[in-house]
N, C-alpha and C. Protein backbone atom coordinates (compact mmCIF):
# COMPACT_ATOMS: atom_id res chain seq x y z
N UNK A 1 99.75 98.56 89.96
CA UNK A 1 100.98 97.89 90.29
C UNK A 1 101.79 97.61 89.02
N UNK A 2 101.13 97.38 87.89
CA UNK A 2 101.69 97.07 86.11
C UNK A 2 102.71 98.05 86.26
N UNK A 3 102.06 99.57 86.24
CA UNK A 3 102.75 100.84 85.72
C UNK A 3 103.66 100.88 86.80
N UNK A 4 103.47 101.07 88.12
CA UNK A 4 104.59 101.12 88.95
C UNK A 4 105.99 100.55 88.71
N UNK A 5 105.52 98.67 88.33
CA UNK A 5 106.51 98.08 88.08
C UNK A 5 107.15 98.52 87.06
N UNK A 6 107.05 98.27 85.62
CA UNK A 6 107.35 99.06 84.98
C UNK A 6 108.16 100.09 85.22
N UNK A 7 107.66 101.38 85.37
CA UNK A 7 108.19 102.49 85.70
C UNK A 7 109.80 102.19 86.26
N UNK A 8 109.79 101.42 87.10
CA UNK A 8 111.01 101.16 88.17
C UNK A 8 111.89 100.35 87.69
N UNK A 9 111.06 99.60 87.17
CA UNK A 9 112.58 98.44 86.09
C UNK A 9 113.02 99.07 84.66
N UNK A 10 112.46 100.19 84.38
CA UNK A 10 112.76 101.22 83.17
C UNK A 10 113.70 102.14 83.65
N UNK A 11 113.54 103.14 84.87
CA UNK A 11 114.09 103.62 85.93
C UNK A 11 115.79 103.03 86.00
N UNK A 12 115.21 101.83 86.54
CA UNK A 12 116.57 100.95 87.19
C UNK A 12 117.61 100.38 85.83
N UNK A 13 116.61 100.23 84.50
CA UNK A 13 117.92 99.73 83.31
C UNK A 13 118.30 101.42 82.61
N UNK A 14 117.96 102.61 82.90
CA UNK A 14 118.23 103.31 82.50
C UNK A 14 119.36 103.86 83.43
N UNK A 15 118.97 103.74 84.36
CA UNK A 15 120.35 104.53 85.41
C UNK A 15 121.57 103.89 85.52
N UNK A 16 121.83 102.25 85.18
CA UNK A 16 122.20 101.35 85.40
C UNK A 16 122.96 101.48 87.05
N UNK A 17 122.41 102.18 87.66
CA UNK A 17 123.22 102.14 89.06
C UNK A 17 123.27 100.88 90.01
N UNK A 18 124.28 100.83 90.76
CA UNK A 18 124.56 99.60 91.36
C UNK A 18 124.06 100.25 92.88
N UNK A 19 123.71 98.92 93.40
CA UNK A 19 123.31 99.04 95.02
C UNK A 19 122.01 100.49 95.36
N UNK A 20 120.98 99.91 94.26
CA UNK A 20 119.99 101.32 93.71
C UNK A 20 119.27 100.40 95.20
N UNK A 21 118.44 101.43 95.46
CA UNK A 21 117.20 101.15 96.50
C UNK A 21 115.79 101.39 96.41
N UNK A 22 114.94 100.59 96.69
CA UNK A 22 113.35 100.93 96.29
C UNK A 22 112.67 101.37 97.16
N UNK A 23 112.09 102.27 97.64
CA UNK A 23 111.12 102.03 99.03
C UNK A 23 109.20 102.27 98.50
N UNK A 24 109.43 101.34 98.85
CA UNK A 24 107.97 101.10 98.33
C UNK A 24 106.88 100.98 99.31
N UNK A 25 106.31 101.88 99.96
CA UNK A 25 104.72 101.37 101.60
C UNK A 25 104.51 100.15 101.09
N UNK A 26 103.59 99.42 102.00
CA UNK A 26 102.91 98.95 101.90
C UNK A 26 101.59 98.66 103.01
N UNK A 27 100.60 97.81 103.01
CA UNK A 27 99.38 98.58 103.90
C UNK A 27 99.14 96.90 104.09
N UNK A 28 98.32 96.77 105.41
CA UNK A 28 97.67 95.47 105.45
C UNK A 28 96.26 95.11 105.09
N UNK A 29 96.23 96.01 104.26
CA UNK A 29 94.95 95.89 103.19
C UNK A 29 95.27 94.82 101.99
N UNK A 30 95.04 96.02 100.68
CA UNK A 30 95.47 95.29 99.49
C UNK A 30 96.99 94.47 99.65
N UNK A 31 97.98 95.27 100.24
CA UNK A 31 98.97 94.47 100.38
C UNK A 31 99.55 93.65 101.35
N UNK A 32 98.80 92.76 101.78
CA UNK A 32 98.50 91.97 102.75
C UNK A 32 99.70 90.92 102.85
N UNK A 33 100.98 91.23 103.53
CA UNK A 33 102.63 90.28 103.84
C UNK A 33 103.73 90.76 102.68
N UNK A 34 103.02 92.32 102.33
CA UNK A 34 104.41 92.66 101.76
C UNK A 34 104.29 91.73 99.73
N UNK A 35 103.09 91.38 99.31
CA UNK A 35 103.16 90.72 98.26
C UNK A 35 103.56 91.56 97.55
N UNK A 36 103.58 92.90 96.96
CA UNK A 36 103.56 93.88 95.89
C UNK A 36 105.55 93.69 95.96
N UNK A 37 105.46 94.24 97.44
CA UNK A 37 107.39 93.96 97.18
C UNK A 37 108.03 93.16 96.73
N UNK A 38 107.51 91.59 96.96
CA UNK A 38 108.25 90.92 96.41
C UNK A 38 107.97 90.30 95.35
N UNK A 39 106.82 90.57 94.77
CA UNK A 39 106.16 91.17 93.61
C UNK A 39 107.09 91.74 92.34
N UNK A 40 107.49 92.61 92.89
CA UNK A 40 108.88 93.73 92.42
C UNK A 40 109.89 93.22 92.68
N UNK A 41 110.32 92.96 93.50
CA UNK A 41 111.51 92.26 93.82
C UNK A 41 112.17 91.12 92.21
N UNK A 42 111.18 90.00 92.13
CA UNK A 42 111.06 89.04 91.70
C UNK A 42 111.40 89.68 89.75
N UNK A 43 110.36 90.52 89.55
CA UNK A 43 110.44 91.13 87.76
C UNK A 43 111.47 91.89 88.01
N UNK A 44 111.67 92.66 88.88
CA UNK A 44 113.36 93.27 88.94
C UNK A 44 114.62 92.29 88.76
N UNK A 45 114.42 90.98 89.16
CA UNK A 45 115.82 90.24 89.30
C UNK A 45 115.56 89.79 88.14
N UNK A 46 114.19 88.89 87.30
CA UNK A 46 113.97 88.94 86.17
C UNK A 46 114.37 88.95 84.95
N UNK A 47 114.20 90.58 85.40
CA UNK A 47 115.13 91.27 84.12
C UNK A 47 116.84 91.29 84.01
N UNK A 48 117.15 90.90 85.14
CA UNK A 48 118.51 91.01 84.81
C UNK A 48 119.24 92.22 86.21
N UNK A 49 118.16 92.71 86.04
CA UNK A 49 119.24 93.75 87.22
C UNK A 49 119.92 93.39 88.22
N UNK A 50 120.93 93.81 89.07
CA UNK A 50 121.50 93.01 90.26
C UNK A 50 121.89 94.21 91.14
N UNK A 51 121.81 93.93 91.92
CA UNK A 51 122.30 94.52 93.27
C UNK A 51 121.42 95.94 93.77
N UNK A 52 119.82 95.31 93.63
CA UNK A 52 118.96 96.32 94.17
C UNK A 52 118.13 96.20 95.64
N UNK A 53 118.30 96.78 95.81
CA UNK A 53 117.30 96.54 97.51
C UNK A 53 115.95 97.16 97.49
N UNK A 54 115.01 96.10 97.98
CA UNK A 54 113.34 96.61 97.75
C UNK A 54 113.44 96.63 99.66
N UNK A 55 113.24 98.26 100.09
CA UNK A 55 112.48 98.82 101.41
C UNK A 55 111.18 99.05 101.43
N UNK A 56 110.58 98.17 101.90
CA UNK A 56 109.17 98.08 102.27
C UNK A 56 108.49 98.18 103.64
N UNK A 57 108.03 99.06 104.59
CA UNK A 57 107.70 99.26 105.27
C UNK A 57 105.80 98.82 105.56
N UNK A 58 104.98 98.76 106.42
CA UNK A 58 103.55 98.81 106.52
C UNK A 58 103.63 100.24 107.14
N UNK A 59 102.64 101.16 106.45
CA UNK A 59 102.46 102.00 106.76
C UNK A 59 100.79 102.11 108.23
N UNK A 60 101.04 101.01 108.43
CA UNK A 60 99.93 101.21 109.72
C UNK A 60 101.24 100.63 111.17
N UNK A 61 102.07 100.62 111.05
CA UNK A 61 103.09 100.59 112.07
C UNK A 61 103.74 101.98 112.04
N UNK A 62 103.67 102.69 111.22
CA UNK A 62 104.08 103.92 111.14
C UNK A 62 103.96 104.89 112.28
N UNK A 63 102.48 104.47 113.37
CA UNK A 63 102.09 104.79 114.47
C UNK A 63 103.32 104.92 115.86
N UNK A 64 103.93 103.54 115.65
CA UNK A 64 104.55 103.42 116.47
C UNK A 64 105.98 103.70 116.55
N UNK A 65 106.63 104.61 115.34
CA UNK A 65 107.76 104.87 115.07
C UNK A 65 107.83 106.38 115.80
N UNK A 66 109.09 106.20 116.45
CA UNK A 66 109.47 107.90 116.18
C UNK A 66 109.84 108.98 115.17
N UNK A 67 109.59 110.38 114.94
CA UNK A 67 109.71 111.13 113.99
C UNK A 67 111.10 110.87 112.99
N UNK A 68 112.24 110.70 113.67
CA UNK A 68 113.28 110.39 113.27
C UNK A 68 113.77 109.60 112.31
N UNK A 69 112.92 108.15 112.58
CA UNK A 69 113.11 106.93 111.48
C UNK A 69 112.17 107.36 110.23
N UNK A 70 110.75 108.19 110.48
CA UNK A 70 109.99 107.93 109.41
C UNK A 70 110.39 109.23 108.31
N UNK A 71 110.81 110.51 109.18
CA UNK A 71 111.62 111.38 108.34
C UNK A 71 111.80 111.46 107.06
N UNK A 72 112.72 110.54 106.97
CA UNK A 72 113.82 110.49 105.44
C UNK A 72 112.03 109.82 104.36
N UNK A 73 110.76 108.91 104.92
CA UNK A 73 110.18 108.43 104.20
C UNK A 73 109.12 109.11 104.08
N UNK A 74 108.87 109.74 104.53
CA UNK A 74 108.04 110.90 104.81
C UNK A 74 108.26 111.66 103.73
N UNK A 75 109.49 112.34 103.89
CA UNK A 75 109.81 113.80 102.97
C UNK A 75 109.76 113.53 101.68
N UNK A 76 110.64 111.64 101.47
CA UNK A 76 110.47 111.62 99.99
C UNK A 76 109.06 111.30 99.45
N UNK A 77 108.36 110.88 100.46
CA UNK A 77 106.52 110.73 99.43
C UNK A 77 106.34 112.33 99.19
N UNK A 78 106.36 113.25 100.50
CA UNK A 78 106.08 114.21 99.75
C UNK A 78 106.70 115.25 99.02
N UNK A 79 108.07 114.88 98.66
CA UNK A 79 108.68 115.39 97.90
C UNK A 79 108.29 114.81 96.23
N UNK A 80 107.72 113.76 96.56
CA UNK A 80 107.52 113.08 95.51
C UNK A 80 105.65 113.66 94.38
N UNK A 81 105.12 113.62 95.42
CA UNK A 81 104.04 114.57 95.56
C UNK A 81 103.91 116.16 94.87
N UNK A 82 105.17 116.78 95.43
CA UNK A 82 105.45 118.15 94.88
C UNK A 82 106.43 118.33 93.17
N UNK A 83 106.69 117.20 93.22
CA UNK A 83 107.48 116.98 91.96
C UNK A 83 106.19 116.65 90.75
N UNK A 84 105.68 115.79 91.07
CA UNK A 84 104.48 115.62 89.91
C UNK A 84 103.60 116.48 90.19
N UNK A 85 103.46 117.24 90.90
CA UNK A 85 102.46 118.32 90.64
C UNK A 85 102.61 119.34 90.44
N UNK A 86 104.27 119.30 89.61
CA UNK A 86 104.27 120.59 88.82
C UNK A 86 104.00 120.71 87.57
N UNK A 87 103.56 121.67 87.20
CA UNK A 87 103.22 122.11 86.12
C UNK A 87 104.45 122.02 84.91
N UNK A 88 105.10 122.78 84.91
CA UNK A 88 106.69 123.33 83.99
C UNK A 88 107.43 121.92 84.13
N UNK A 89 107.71 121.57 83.49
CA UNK A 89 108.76 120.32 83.27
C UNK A 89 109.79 120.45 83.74
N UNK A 90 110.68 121.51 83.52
CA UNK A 90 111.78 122.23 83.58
C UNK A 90 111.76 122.48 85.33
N UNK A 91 110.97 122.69 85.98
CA UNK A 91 111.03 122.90 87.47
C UNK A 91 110.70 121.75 88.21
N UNK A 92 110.09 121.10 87.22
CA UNK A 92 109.68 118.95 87.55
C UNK A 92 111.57 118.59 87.90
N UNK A 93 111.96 118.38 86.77
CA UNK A 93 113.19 118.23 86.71
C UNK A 93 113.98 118.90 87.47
N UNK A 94 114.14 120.36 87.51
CA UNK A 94 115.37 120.56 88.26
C UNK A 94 114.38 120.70 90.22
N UNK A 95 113.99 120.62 90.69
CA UNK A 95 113.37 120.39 91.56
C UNK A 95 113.64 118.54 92.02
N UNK A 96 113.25 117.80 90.90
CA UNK A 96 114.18 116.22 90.70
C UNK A 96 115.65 116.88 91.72
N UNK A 97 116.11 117.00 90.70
CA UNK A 97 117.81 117.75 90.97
C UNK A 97 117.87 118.11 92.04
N UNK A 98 117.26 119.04 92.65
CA UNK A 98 117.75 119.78 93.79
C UNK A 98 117.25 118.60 95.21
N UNK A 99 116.37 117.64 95.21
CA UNK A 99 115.96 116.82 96.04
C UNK A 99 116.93 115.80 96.34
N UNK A 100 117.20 115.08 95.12
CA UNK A 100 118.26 113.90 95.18
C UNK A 100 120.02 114.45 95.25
N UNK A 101 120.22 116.13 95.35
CA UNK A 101 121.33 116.48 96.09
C UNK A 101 121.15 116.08 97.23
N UNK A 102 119.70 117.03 97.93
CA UNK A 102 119.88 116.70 99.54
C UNK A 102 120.40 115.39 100.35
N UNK A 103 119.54 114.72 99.44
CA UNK A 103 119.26 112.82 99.81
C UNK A 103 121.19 112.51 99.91
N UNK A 104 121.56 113.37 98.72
CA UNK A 104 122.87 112.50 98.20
C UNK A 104 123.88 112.88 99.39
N UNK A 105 123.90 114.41 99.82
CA UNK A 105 124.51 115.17 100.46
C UNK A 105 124.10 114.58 101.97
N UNK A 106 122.90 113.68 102.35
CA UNK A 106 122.80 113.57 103.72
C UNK A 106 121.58 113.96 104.29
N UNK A 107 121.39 115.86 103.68
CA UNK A 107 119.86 116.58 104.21
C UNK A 107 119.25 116.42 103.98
N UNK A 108 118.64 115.04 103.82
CA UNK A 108 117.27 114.91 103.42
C UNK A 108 116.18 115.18 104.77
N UNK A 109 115.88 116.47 105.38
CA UNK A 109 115.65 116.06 107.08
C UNK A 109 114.43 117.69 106.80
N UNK A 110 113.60 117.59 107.41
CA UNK A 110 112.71 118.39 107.72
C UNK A 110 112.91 119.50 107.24
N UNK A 111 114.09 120.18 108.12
CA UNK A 111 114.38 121.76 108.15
C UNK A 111 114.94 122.11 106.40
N UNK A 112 115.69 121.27 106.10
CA UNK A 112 116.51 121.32 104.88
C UNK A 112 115.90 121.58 103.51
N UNK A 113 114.37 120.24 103.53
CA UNK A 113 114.05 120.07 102.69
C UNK A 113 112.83 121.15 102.57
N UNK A 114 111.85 121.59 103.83
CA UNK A 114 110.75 122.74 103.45
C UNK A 114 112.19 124.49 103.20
N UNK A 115 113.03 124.32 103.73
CA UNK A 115 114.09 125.48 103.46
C UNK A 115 113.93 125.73 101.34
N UNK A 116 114.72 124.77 101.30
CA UNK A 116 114.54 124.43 99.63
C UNK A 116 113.42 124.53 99.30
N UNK A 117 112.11 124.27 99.54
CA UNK A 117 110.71 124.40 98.82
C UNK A 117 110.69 126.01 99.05
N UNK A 118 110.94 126.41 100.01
CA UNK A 118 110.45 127.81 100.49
C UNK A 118 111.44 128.41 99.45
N UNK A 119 112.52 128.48 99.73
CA UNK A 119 112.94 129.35 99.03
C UNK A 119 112.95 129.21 97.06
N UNK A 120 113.15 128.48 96.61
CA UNK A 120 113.15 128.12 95.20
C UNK A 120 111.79 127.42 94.60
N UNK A 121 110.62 127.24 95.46
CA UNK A 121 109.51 126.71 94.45
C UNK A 121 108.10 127.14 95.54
N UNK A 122 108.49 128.66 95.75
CA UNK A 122 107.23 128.55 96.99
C UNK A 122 106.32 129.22 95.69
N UNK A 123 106.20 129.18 94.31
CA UNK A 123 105.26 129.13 93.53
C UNK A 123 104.78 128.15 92.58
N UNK A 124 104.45 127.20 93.60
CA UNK A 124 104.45 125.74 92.61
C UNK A 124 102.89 125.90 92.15
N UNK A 125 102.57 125.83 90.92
CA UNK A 125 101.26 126.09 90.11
C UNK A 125 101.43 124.51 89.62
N UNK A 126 100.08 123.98 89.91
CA UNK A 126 99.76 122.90 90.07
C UNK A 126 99.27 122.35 88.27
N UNK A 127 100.28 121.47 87.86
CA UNK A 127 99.94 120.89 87.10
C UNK A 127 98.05 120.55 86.54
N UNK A 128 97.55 120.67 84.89
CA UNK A 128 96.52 119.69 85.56
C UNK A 128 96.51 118.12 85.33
N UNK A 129 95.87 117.52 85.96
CA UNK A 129 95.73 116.29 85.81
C UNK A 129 95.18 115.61 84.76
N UNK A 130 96.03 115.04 84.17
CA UNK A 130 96.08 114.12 82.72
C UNK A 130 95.21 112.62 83.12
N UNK A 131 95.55 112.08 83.93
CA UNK A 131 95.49 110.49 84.11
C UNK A 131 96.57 109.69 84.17
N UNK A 132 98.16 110.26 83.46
CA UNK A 132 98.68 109.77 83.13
C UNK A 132 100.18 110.36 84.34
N UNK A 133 101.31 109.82 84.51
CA UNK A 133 101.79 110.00 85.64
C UNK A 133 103.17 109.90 84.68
């Protein structure tokens, strides 16, 4: 949770974007009422940033959603997934790029986003694993 945080309030003073959004799972396990979010929430305002929104979902209600809502959260874990497990930096990054068009443009939606994997990274050679993220 250190590095996460981190990561995101480094993220968030580097982009300086306004009305940025977080979506962060959470589980009724370890994160038992959403603590990690507001967790984050709290060292995000902290620092100074303003006008960010922490989306936190339980991913054991996830059951009861239709395909539609979980979609857009879906694609970005595993878009997120396919991004760090590339190998080449250069295809880390512009693969970055070509994802947060879709998002920006609207398509962030099933057909759109395996279209784009298929055609521009259907040779993704798997990073190896450092420890380090």
């Amino acid at each position: 949770m250190t590095a996460l945080t981190g990561d995101i309030i480094r993220k968030l003073q580097t982009e300086r974007s306004n009305n940025a959004k977080v979506i962060i799972p959470c589980n009724e396990g370890s994160d038992v009422e959403g603590q990690y979010s507001r967790l984050l929430e709290t060292f995000i305002s902290n620092s100074g940033i303003r006008n960010t929104r922490i989306q936190s979902f339980y991913i054991e209600d996830m059951i009861d959603k239709e395909w539609e809502d979980l979609e857009p959260y879906l694609l970005n874990i595993i878009a997120g997934d396919i991004i760090l497990a590339q190998e080449n930096s250069n295809k880390r990054r512009n693969l970055l790029t070509d994802v947060r068009n879709l998002i920006k443009n609207g398509k962030m939606n099933e057909a759109d986003f395996f279209e784009l994997i298929n055609n521009n990274y259907s040779s993704i050679s798997k990073r190896k694993d450092t420890g380090r993220r």
